[in-house]
C-alpha atoms as a PDB file:
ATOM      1  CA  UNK A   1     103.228  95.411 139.865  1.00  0.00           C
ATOM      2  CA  UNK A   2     101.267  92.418 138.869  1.00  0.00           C
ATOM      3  CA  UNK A   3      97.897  94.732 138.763  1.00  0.00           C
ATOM      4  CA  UNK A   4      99.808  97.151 135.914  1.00  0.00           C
ATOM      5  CA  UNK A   5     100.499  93.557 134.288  1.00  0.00           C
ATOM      6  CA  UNK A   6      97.497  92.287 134.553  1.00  0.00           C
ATOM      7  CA  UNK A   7      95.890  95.610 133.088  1.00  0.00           C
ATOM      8  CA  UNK A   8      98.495  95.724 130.176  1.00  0.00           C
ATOM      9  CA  UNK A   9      97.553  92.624 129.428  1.00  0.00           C
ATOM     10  CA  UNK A  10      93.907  93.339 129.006  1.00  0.00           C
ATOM     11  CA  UNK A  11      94.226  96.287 127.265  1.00  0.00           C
ATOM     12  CA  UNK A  12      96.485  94.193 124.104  1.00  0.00           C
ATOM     13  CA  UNK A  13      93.702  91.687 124.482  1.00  0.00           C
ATOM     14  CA  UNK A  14      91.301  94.362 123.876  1.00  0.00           C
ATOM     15  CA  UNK A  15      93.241  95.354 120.987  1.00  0.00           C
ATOM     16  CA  UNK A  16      93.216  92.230 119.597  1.00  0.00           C
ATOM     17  CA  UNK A  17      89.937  91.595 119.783  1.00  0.00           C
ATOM     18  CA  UNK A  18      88.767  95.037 118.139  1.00  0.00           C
ATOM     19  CA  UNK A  19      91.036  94.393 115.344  1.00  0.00           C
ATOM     20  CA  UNK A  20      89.039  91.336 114.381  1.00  0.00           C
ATOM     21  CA  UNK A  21      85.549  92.734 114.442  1.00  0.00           C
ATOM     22  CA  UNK A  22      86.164  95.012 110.731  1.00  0.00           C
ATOM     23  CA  UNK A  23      87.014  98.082 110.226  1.00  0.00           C
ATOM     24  CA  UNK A  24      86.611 100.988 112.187  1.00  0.00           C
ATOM     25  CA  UNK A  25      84.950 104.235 111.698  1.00  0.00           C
ATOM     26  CA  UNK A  26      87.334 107.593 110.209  1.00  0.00           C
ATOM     27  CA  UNK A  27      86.565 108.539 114.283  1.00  0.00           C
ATOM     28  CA  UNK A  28      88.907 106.149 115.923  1.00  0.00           C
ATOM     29  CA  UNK A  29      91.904 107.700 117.657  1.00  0.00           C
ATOM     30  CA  UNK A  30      95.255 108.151 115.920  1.00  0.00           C
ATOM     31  CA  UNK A  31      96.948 106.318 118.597  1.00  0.00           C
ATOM     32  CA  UNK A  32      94.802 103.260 118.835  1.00  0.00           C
ATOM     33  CA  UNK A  33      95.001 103.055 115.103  1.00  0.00           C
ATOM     34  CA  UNK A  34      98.595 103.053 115.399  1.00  0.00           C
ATOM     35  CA  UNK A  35      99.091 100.212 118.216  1.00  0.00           C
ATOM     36  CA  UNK A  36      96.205  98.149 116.484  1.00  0.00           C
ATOM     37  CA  UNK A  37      98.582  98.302 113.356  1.00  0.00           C
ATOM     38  CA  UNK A  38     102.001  97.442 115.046  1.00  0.00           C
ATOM     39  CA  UNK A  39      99.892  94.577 116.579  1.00  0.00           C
ATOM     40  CA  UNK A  40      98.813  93.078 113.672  1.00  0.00           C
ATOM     41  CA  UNK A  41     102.249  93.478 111.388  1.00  0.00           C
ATOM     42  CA  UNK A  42     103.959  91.869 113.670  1.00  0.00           C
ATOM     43  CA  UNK A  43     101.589  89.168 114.386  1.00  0.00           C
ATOM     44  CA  UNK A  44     101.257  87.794 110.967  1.00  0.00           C
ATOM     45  CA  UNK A  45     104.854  87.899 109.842  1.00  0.00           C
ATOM     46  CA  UNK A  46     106.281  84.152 109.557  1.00  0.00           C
ATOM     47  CA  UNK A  47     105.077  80.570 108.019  1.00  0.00           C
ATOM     48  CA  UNK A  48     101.489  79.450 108.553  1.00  0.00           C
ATOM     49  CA  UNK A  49      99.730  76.063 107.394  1.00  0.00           C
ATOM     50  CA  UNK A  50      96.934  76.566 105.103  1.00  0.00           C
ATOM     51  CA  UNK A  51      94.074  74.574 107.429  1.00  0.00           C
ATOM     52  CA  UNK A  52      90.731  75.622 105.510  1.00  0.00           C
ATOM     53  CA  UNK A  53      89.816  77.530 102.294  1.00  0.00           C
ATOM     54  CA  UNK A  54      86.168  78.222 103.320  1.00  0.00           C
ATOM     55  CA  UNK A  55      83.583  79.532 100.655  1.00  0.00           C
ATOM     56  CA  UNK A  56      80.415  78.041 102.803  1.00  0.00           C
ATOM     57  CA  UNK A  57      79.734  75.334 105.123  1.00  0.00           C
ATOM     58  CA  UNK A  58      79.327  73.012 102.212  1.00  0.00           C
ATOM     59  CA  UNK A  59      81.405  74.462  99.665  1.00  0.00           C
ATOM     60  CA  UNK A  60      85.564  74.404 101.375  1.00  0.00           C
ATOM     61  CA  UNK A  61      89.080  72.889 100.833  1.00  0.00           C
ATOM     62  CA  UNK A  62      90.980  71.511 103.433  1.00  0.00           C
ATOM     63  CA  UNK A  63      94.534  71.399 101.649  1.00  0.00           C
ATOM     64  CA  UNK A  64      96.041  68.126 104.562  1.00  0.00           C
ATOM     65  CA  UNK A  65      92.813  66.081 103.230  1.00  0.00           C
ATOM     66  CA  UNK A  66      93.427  66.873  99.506  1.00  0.00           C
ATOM     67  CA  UNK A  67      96.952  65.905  99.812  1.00  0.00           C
ATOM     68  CA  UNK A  68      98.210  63.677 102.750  1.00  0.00           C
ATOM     69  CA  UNK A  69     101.713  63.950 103.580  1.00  0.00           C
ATOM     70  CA  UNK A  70     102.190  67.467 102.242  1.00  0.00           C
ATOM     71  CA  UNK A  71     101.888  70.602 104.300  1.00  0.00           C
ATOM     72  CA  UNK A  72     100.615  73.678 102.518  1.00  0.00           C
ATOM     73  CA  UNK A  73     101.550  76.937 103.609  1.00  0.00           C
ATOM     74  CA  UNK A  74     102.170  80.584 103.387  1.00  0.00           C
ATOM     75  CA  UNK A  75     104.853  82.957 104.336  1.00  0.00           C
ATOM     76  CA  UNK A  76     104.045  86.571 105.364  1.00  0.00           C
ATOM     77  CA  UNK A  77     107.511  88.809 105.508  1.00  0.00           C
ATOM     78  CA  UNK A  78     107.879  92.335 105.379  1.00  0.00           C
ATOM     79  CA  UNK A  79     105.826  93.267 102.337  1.00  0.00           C
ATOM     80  CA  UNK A  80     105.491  90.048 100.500  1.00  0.00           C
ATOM     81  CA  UNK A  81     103.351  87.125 100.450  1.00  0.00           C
ATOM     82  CA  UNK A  82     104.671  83.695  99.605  1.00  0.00           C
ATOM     83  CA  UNK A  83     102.382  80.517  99.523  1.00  0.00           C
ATOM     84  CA  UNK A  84     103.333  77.074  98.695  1.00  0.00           C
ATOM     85  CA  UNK A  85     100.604  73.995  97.471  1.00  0.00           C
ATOM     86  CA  UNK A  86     101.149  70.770  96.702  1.00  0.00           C
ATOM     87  CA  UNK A  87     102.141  71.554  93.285  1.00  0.00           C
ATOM     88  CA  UNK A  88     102.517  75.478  92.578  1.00  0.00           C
ATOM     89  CA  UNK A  89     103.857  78.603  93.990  1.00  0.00           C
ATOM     90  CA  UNK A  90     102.235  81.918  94.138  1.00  0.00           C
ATOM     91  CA  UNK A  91     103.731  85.550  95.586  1.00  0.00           C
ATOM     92  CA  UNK A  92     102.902  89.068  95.618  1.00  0.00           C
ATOM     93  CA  UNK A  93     103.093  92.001  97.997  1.00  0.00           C
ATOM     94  CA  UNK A  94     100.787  92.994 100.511  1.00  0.00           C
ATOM     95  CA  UNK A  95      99.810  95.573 102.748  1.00  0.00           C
ATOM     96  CA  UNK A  96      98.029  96.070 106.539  1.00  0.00           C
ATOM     97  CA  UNK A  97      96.308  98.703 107.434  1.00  0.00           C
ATOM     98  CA  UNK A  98      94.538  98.042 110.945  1.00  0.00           C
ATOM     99  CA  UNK A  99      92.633  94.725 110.051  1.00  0.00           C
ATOM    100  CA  UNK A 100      92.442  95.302 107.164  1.00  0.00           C
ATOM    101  CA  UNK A 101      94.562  93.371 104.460  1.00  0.00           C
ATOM    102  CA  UNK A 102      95.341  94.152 100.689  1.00  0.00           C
ATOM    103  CA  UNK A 103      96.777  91.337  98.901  1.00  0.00           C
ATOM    104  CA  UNK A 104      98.239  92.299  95.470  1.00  0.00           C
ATOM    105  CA  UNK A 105      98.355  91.136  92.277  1.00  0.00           C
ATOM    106  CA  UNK A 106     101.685  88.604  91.914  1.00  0.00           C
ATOM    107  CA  UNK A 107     103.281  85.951  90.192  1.00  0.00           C
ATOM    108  CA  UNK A 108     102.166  81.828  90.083  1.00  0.00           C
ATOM    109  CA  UNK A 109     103.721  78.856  88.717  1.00  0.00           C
ATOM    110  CA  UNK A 110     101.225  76.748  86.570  1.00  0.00           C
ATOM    111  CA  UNK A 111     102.342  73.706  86.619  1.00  0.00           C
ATOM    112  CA  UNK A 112      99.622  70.655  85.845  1.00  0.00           C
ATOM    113  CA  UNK A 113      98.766  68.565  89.184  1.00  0.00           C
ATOM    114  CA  UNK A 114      96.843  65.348  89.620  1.00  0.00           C
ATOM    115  CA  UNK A 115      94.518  67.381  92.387  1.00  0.00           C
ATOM    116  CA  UNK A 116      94.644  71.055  92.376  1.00  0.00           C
ATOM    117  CA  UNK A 117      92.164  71.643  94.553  1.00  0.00           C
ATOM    118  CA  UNK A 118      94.152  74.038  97.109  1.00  0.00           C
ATOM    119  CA  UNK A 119      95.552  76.061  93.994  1.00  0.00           C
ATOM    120  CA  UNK A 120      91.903  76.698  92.554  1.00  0.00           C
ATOM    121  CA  UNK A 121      90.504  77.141  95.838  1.00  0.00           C
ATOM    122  CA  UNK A 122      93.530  80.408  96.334  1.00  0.00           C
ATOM    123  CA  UNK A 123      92.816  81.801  92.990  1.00  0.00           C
ATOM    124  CA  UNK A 124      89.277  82.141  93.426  1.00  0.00           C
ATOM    125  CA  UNK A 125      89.314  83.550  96.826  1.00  0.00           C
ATOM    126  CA  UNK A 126      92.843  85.773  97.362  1.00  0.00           C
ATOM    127  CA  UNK A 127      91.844  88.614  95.005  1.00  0.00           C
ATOM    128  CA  UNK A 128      88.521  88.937  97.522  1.00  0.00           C
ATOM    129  CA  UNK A 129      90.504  88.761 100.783  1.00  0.00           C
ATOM    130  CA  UNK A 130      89.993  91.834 102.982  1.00  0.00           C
ATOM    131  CA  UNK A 131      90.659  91.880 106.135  1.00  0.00           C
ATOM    132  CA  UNK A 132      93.064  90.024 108.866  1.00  0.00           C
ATOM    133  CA  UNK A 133      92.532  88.398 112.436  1.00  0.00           C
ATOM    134  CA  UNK A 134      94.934  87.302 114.610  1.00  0.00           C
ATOM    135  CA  UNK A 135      93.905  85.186 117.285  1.00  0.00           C
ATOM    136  CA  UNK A 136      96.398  84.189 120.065  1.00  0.00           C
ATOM    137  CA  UNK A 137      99.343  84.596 117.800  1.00  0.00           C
ATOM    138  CA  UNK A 138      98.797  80.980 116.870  1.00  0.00           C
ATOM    139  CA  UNK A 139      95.893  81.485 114.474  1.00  0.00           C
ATOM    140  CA  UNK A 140      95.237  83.804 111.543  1.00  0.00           C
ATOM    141  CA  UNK A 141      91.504  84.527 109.357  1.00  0.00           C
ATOM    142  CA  UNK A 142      92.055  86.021 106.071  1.00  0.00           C
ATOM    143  CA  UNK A 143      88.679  87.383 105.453  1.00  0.00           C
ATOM    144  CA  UNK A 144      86.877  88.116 102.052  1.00  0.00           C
ATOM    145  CA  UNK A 145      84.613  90.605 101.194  1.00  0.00           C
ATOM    146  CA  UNK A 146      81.520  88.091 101.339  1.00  0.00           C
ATOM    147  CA  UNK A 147      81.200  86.339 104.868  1.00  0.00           C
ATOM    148  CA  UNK A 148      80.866  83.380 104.629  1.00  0.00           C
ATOM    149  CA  UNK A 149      84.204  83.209 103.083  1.00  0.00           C
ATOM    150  CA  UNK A 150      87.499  83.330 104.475  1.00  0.00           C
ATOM    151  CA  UNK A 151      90.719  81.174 104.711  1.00  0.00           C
ATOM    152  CA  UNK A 152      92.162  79.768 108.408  1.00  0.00           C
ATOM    153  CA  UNK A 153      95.936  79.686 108.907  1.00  0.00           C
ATOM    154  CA  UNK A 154      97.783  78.070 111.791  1.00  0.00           C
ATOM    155  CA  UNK A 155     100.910  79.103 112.873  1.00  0.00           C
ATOM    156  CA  UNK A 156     104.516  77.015 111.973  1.00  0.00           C
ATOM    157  CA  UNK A 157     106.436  76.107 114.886  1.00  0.00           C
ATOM    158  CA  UNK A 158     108.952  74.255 113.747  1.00  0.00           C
ATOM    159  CA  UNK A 159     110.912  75.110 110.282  1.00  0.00           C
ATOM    160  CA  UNK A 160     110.677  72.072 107.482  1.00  0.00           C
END
């Protein structure tokens, strides 16, 4: 018993881990697709903290060290995207499709904020976001396109 437990358990890790290394090739099995999918929905449904808005090592926002006291997050539910900064709101829809993530084109409020460094951070980098990895349900990388750019989540325990 504990052997087909410990083997289940490797094999989701395994899972996991493949669906943060990109895409796969059109030759991937039907059925791996399918389980890497239901992995990853599920995984990133709920609230996260925005931690770090990364476009190099010298070039990032860190939304708790913009504004102190505030905590900056976003909301993944069934198909839409919710994100709360400091100051504005934006929303949309998006999609999965094995790691990779399609984040469409929604609404924002524009309101005028002494620092709005988290909000222009998100515009410039959610229309380039890509793909999705979930690490030990507790952390989440929203990839772009280029590499060395990508934005770190960490998971909400407690409701505020």
């Amino acid at each position: 018993m504990k052997s087909k437990f410990k083997l289940s358990l490797m094999a989701f890790a395994a899972i996991v881990a493949v669906s943060c290394t990109g895409n796969k090739s059109e030759n991937t099995v039907a059925n791996e697709n399918h389980s890497r999918d239901a992995v990853t929905c599920t995984g990133i449904k709920g609230q996260w903290f925005l931690e770090n808005i990364v476009f190099s090592e010298t070039d990032y926002v860190r939304p708790s060290e913009e504004v102190s006291g505030i905590r900056q997050y976003i909301t993944f539910e069934d198909s839409t995207y919710f994100i709360r900064t400091n100051c504005n709101t934006f929303s949309g829809s998006y999609t999965i499709k094995g790691d990779s993530i399609t984040l469409g084109d929604g609404v924002m409020t524009e309101k005028a904020c002494d620092n709005m460094a988290t909000e222009d951070a998100i515009r410039k980098i959610l229309p380039d976001i890509s793909t999705v990895c979930i690490e030990n349900d507790s952390i989440v990388r929203l990839n772009s396109g280029n590499p060395s750019e990508y934005i770190v989540l960490h998971k909400v325990t407690e409701r505020k």
